[in-house]
C-alpha atoms as a PDB file:
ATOM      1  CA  UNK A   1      -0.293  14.533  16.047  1.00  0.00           C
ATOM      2  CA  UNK A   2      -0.441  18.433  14.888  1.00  0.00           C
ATOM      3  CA  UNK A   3      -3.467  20.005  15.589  1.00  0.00           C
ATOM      4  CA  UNK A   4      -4.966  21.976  12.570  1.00  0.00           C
ATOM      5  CA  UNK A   5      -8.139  23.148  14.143  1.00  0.00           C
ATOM      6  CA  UNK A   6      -9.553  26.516  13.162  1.00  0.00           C
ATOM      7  CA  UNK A   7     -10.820  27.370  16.636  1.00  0.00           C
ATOM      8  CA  UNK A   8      -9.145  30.806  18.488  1.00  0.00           C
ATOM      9  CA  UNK A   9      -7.461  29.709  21.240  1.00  0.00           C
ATOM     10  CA  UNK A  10      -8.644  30.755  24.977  1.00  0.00           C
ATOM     11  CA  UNK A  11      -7.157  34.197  25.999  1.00  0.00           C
ATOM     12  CA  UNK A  12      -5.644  34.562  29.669  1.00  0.00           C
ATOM     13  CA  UNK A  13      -5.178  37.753  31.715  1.00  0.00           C
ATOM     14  CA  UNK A  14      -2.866  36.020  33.733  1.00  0.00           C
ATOM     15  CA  UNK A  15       0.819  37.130  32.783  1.00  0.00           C
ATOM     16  CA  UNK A  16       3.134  33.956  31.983  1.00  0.00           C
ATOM     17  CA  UNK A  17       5.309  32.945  35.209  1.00  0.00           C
ATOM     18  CA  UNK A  18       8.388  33.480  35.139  1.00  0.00           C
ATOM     19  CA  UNK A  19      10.791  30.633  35.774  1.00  0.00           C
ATOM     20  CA  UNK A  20      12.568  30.562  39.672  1.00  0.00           C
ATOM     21  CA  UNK A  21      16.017  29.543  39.887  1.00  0.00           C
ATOM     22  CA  UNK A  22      18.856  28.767  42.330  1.00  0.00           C
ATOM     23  CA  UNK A  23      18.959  32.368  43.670  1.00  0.00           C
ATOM     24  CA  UNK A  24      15.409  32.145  44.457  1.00  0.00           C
ATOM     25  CA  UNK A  25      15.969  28.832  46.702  1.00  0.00           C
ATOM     26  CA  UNK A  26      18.494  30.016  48.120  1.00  0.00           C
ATOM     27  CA  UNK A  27      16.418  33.330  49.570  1.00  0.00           C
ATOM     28  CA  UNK A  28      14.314  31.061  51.498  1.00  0.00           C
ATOM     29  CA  UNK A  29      14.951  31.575  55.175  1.00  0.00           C
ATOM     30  CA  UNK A  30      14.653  27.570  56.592  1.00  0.00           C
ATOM     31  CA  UNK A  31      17.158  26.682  53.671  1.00  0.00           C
ATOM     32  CA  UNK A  32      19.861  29.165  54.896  1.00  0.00           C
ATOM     33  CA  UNK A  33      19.324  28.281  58.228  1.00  0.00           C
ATOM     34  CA  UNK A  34      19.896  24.706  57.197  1.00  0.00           C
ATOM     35  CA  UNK A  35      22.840  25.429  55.325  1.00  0.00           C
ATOM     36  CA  UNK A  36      24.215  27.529  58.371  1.00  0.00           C
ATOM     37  CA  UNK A  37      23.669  24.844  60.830  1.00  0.00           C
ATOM     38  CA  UNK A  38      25.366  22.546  58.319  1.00  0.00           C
ATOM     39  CA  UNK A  39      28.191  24.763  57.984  1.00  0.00           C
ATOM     40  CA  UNK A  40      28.568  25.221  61.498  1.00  0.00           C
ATOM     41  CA  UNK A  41      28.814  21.255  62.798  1.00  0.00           C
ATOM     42  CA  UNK A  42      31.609  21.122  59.645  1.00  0.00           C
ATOM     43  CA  UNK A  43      33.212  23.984  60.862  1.00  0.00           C
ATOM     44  CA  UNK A  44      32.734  22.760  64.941  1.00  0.00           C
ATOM     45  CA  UNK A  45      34.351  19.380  63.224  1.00  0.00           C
ATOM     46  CA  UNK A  46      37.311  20.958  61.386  1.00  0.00           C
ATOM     47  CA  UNK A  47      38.874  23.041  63.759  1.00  0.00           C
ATOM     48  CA  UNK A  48      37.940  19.777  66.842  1.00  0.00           C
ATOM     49  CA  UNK A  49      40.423  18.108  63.983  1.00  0.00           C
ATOM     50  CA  UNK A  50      42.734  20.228  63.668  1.00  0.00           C
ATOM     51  CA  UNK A  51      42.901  21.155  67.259  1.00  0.00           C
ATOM     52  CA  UNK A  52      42.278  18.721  69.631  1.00  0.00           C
ATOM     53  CA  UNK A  53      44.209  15.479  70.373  1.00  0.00           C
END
């Protein structure tokens, strides 16, 4: 339901937060080491493919 009371609403000192995105996750040190590991047994598996008998 709307509310139509008359009474001010609380002020905050606190600035609003801004949203994080992708670019923010992605400047997290344990995820790119993740994704480099990752990348690295893919690549390892690839070129083993590719390769090797």
């Amino acid at each position: 339901m709307l509310d139509t009371s008359r009474e001010p609403l609380p002020a905050t000192d606190a600035p609003a937060e801004e949203p994080r995105g992708c670019l923010f996750a992605l400047s997290q040190p344990p995820l790119m080491i993740f994704l480099g590991v990752i990348g690295c047994l893919l690549l390892i598996a690839a070129v083993h493919d590719l390769f090797v008998l």
